[in-house]
PDB file of N, CA and C in Angstrom:
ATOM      1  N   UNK A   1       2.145   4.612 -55.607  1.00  0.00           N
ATOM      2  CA  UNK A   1       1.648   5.729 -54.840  1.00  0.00           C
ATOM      3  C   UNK A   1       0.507   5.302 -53.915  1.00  0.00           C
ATOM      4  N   UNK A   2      -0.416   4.110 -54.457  1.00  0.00           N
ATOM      5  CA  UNK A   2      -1.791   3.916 -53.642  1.00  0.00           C
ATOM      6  C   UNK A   2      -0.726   3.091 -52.326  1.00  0.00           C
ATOM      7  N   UNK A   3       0.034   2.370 -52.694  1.00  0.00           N
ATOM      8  CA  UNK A   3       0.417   1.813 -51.494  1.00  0.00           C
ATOM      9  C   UNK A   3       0.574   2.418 -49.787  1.00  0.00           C
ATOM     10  N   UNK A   4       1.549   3.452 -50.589  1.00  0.00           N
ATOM     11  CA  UNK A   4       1.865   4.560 -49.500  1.00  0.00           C
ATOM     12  C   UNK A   4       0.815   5.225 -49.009  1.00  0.00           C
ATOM     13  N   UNK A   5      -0.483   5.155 -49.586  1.00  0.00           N
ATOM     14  CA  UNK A   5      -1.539   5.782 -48.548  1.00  0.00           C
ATOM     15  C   UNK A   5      -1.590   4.764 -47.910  1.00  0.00           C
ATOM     16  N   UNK A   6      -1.985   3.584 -48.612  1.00  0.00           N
ATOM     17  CA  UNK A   6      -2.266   2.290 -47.666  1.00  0.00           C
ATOM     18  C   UNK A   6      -1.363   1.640 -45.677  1.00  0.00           C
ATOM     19  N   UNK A   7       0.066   2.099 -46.192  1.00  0.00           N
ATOM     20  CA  UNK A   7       0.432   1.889 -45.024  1.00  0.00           C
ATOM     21  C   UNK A   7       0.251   3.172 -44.255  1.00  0.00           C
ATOM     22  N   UNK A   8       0.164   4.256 -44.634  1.00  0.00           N
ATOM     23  CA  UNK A   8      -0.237   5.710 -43.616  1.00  0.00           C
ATOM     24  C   UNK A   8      -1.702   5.443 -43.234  1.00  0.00           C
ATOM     25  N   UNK A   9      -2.511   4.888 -43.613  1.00  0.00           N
ATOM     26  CA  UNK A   9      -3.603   4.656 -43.350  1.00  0.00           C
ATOM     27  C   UNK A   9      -3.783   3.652 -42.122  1.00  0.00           C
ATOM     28  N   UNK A  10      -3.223   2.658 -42.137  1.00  0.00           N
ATOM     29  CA  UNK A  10      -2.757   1.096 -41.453  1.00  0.00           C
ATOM     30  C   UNK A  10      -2.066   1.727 -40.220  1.00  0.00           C
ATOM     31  N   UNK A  11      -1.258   2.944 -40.521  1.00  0.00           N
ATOM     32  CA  UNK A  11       0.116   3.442 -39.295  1.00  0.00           C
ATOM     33  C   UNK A  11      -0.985   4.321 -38.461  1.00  0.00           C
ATOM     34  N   UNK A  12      -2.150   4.932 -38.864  1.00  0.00           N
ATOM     35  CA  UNK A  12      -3.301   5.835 -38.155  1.00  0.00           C
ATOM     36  C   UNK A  12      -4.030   4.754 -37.768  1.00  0.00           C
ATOM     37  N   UNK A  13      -4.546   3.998 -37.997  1.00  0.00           N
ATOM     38  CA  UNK A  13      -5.425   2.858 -37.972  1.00  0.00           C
ATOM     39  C   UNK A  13      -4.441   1.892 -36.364  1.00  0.00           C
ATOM     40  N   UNK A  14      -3.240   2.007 -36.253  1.00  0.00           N
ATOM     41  CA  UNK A  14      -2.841   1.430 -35.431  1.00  0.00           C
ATOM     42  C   UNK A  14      -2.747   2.565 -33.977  1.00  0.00           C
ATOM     43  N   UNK A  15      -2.660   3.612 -34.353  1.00  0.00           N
ATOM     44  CA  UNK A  15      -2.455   4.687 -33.336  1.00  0.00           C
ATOM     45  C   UNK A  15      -3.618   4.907 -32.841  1.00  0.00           C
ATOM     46  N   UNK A  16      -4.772   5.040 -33.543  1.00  0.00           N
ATOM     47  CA  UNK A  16      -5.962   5.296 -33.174  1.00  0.00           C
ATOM     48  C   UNK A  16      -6.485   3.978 -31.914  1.00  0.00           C
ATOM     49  N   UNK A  17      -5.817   2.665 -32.418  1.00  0.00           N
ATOM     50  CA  UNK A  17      -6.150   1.537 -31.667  1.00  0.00           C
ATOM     51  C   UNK A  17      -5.334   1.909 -30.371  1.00  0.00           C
ATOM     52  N   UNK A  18      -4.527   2.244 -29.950  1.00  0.00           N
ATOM     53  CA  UNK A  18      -3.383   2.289 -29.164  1.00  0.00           C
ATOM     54  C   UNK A  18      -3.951   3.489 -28.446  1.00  0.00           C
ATOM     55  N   UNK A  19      -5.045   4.410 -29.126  1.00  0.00           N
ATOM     56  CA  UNK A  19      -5.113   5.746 -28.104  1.00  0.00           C
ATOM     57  C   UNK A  19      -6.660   4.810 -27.265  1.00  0.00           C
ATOM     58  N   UNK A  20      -7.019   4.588 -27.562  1.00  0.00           N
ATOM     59  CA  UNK A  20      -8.388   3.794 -27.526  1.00  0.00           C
ATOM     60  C   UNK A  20      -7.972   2.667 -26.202  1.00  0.00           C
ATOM     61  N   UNK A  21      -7.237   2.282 -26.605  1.00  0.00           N
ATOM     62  CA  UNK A  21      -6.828   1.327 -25.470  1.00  0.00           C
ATOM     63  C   UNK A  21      -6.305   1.972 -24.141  1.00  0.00           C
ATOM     64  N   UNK A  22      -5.586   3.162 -24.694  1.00  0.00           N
ATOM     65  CA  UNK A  22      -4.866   3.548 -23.293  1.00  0.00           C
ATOM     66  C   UNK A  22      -6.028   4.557 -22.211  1.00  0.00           C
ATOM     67  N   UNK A  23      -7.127   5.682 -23.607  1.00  0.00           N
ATOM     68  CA  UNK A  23      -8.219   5.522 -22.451  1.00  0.00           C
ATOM     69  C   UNK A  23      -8.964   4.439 -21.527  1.00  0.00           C
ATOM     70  N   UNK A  24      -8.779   3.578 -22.604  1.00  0.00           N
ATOM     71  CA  UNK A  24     -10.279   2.759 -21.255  1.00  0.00           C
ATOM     72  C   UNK A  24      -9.163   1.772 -20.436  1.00  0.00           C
ATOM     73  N   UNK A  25      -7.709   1.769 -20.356  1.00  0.00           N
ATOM     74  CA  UNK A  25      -7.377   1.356 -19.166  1.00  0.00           C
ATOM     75  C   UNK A  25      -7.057   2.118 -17.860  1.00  0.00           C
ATOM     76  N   UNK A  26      -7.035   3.869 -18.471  1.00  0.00           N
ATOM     77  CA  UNK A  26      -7.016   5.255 -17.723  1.00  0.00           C
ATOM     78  C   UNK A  26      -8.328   4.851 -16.845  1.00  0.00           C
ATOM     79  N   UNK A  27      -9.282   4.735 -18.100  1.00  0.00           N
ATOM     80  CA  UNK A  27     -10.713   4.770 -16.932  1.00  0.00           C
ATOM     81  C   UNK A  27     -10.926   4.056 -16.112  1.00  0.00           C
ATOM     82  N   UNK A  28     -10.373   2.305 -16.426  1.00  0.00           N
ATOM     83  CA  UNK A  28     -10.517   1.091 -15.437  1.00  0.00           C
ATOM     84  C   UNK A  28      -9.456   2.034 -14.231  1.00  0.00           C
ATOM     85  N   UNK A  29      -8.726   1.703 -14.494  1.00  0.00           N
ATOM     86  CA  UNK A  29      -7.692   2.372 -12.804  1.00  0.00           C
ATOM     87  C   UNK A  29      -8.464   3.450 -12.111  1.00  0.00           C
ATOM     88  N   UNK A  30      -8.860   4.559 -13.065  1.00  0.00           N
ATOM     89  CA  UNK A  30      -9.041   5.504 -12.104  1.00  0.00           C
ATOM     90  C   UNK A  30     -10.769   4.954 -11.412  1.00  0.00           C
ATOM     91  N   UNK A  31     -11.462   4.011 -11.711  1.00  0.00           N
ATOM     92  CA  UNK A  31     -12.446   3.376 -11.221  1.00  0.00           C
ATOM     93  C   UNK A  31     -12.400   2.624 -10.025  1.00  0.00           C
ATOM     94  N   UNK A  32     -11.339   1.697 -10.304  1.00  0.00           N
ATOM     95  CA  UNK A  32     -10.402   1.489  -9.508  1.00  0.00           C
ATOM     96  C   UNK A  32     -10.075   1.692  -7.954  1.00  0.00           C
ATOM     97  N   UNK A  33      -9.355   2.874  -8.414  1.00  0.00           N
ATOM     98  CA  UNK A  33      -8.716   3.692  -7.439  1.00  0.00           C
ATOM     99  C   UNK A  33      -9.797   4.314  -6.643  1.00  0.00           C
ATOM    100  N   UNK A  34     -11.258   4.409  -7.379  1.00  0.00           N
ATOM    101  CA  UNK A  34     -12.420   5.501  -6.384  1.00  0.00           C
ATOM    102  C   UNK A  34     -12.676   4.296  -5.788  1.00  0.00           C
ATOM    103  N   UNK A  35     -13.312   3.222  -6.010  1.00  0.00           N
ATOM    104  CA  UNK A  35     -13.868   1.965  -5.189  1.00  0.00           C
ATOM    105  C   UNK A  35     -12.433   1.921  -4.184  1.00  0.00           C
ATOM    106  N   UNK A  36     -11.471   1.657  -4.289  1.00  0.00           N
ATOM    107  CA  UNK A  36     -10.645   1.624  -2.897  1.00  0.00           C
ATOM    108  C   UNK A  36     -10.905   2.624  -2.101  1.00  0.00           C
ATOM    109  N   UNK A  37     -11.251   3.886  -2.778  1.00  0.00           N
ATOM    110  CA  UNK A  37     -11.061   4.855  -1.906  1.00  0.00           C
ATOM    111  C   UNK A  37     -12.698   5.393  -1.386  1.00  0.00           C
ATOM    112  N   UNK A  38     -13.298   4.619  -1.977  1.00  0.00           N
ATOM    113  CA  UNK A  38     -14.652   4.564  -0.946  1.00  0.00           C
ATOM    114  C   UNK A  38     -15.152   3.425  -0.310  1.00  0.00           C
ATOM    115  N   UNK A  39     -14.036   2.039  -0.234  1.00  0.00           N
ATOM    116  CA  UNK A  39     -14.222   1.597   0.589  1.00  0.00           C
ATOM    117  C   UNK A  39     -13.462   1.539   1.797  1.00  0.00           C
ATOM    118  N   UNK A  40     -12.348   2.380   1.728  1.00  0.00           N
ATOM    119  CA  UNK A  40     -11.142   2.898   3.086  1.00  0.00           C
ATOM    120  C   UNK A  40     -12.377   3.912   3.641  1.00  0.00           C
ATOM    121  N   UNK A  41     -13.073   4.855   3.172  1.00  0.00           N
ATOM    122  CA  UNK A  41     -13.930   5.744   3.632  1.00  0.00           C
ATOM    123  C   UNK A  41     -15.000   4.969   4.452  1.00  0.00           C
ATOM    124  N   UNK A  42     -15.627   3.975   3.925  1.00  0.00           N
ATOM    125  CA  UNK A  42     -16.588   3.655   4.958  1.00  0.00           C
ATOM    126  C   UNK A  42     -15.923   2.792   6.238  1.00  0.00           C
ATOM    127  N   UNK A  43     -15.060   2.339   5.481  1.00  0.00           N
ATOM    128  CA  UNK A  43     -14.349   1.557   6.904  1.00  0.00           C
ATOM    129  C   UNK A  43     -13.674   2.252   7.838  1.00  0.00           C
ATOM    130  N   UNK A  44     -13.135   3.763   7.464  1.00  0.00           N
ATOM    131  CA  UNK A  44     -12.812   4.790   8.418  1.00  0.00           C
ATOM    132  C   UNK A  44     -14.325   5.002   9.290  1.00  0.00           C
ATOM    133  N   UNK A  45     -15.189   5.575   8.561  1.00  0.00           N
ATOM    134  CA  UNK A  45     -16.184   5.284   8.764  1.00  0.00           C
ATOM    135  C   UNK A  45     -16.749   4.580  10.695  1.00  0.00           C
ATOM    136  N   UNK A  46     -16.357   3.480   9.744  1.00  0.00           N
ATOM    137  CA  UNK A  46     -16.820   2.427  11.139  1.00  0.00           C
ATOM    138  C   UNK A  46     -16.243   2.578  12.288  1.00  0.00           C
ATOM    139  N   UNK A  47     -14.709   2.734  11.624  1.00  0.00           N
ATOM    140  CA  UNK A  47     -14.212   2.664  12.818  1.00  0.00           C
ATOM    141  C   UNK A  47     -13.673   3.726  13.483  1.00  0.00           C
ATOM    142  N   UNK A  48     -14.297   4.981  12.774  1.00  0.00           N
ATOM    143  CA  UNK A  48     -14.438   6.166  14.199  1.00  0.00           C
ATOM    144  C   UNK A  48     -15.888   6.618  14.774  1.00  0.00           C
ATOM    145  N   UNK A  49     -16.767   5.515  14.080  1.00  0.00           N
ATOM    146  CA  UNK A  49     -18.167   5.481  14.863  1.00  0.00           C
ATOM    147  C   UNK A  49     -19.099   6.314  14.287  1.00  0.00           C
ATOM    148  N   UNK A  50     -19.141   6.787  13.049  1.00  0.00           N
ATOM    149  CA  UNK A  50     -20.077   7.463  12.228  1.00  0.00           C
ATOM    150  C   UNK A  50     -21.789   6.805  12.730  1.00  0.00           C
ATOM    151  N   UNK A  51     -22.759   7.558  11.983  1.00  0.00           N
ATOM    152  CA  UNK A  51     -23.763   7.156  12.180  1.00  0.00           C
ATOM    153  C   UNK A  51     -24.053   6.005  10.921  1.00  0.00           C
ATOM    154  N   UNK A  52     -24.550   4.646  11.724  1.00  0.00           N
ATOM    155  CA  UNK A  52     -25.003   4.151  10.447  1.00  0.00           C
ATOM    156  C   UNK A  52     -25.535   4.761   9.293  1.00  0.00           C
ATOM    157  N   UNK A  53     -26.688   5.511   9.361  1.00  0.00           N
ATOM    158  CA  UNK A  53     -27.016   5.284   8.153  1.00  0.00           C
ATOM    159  C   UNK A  53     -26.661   6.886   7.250  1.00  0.00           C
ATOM    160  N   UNK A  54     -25.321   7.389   7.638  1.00  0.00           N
ATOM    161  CA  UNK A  54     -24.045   7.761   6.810  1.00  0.00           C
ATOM    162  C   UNK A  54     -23.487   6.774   6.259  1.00  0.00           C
ATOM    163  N   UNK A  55     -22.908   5.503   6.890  1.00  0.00           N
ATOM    164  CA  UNK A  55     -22.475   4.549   6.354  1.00  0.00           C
ATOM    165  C   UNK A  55     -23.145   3.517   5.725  1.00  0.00           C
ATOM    166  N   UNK A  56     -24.729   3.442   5.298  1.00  0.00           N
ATOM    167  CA  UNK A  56     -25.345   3.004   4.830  1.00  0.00           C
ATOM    168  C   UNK A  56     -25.108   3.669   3.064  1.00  0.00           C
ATOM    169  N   UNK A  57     -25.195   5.076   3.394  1.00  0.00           N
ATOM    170  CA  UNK A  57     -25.327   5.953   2.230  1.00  0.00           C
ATOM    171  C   UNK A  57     -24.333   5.408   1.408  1.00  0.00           C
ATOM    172  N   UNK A  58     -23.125   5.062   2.241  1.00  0.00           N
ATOM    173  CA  UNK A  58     -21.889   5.299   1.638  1.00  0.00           C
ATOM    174  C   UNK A  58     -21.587   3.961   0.625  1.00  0.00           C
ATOM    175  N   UNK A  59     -22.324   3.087   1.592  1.00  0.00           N
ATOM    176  CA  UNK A  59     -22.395   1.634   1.171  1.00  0.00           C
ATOM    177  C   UNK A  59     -23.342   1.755  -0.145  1.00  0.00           C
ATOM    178  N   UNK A  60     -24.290   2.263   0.355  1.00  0.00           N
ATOM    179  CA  UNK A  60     -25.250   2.507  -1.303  1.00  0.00           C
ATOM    180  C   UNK A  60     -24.938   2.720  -2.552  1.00  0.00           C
ATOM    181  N   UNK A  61     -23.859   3.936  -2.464  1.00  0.00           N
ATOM    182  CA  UNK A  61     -24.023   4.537  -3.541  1.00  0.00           C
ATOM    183  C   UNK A  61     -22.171   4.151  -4.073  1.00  0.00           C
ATOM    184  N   UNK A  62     -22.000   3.374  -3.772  1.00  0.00           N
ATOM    185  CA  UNK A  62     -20.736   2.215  -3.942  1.00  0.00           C
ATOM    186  C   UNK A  62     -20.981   1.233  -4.989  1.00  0.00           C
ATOM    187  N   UNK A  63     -22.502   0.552  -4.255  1.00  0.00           N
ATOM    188  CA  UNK A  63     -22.759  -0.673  -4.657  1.00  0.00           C
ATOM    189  C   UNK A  63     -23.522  -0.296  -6.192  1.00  0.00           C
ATOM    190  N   UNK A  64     -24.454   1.017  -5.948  1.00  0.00           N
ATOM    191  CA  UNK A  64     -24.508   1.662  -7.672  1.00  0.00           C
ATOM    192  C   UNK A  64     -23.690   1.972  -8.311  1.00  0.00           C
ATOM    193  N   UNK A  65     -22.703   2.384  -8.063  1.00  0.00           N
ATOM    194  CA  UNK A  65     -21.619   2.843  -9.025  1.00  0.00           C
ATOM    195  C   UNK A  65     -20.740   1.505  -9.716  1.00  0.00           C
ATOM    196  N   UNK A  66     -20.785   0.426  -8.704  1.00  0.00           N
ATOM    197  CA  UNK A  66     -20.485  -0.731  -9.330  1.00  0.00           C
ATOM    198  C   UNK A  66     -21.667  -1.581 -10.031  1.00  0.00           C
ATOM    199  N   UNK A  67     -22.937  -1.241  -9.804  1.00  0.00           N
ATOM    200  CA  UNK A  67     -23.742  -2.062 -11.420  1.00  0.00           C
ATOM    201  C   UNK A  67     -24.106  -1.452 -12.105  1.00  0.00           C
ATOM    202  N   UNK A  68     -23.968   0.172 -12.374  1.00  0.00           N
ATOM    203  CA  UNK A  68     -23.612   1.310 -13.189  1.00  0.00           C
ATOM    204  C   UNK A  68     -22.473   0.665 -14.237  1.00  0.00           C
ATOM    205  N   UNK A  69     -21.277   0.075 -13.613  1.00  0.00           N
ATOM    206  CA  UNK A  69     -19.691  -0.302 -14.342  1.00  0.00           C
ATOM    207  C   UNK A  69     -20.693  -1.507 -15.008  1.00  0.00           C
ATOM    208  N   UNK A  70     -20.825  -2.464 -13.886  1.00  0.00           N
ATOM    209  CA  UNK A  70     -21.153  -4.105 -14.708  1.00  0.00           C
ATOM    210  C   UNK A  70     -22.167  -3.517 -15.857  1.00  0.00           C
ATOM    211  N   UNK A  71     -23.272  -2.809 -15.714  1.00  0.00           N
ATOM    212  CA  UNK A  71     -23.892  -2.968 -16.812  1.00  0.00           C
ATOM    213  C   UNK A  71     -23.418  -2.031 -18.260  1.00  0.00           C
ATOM    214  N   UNK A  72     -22.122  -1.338 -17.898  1.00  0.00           N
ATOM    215  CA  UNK A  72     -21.826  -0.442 -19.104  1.00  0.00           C
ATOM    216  C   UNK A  72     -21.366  -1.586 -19.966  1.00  0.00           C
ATOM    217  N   UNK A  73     -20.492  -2.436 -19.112  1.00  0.00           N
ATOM    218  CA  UNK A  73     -19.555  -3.814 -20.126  1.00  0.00           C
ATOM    219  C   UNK A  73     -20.478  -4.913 -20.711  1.00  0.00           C
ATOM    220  N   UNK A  74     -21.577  -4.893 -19.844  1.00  0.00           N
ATOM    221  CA  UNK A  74     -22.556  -5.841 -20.459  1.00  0.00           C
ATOM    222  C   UNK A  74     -23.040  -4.883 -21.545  1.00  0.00           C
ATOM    223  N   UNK A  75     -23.201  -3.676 -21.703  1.00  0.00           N
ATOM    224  CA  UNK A  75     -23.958  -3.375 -23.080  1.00  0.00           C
ATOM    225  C   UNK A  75     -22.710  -3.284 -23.891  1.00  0.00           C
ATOM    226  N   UNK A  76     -21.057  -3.368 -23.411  1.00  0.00           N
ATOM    227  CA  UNK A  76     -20.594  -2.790 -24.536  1.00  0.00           C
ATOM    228  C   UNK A  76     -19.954  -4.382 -25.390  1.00  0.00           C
ATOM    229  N   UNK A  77     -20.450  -5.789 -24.168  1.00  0.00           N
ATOM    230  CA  UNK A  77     -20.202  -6.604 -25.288  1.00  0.00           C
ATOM    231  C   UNK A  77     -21.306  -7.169 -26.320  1.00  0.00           C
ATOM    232  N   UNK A  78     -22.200  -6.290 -26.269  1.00  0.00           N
ATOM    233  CA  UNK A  78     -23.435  -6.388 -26.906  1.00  0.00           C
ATOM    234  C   UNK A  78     -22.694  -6.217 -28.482  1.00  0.00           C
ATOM    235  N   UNK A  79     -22.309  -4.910 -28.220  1.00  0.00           N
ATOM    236  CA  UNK A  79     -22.179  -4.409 -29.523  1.00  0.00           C
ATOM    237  C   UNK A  79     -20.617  -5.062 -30.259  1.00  0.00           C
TER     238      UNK A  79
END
């Protein structure tokens, strides 16, 4: 009888790994997908002649959102 918890336990224990994984590759893409799509924006940007420093902004708050990412992975191989 203990067995049979043991593999229902092992069969949750594997699903739980499998849900876990499929968020944080949801989150990488859809991260992803915003950095392409804010860097097509500033390069539209340029090249219909915005004011620099719109396209400064845009550049800014790009370049935070990407050491926002680097430093989440640096704390999460901490742990």
């Amino acid at each position: 009888m203990e067995w049979m918890l043991q593999v229902i336990d092992e069969i949750d224990d594997a699903v739980g790994a499998l849900r876990l994984y499929y968020l944080g590759v949801a989150a990488e893409i859809g991260l992803m997908l915003a950095a392409g799509l804010g860097i097509g924006a500033i390069c539209a940007a340029i090249v219909a002649g915005a004011e620099v420093p719109l396209i400064l902004a845009a550049a800014m708050v790009l370049s935070l959102t990407a050491t926002l990412k680097i430093h989440r992975s640096r704390l999460q191989s901490y742990r």
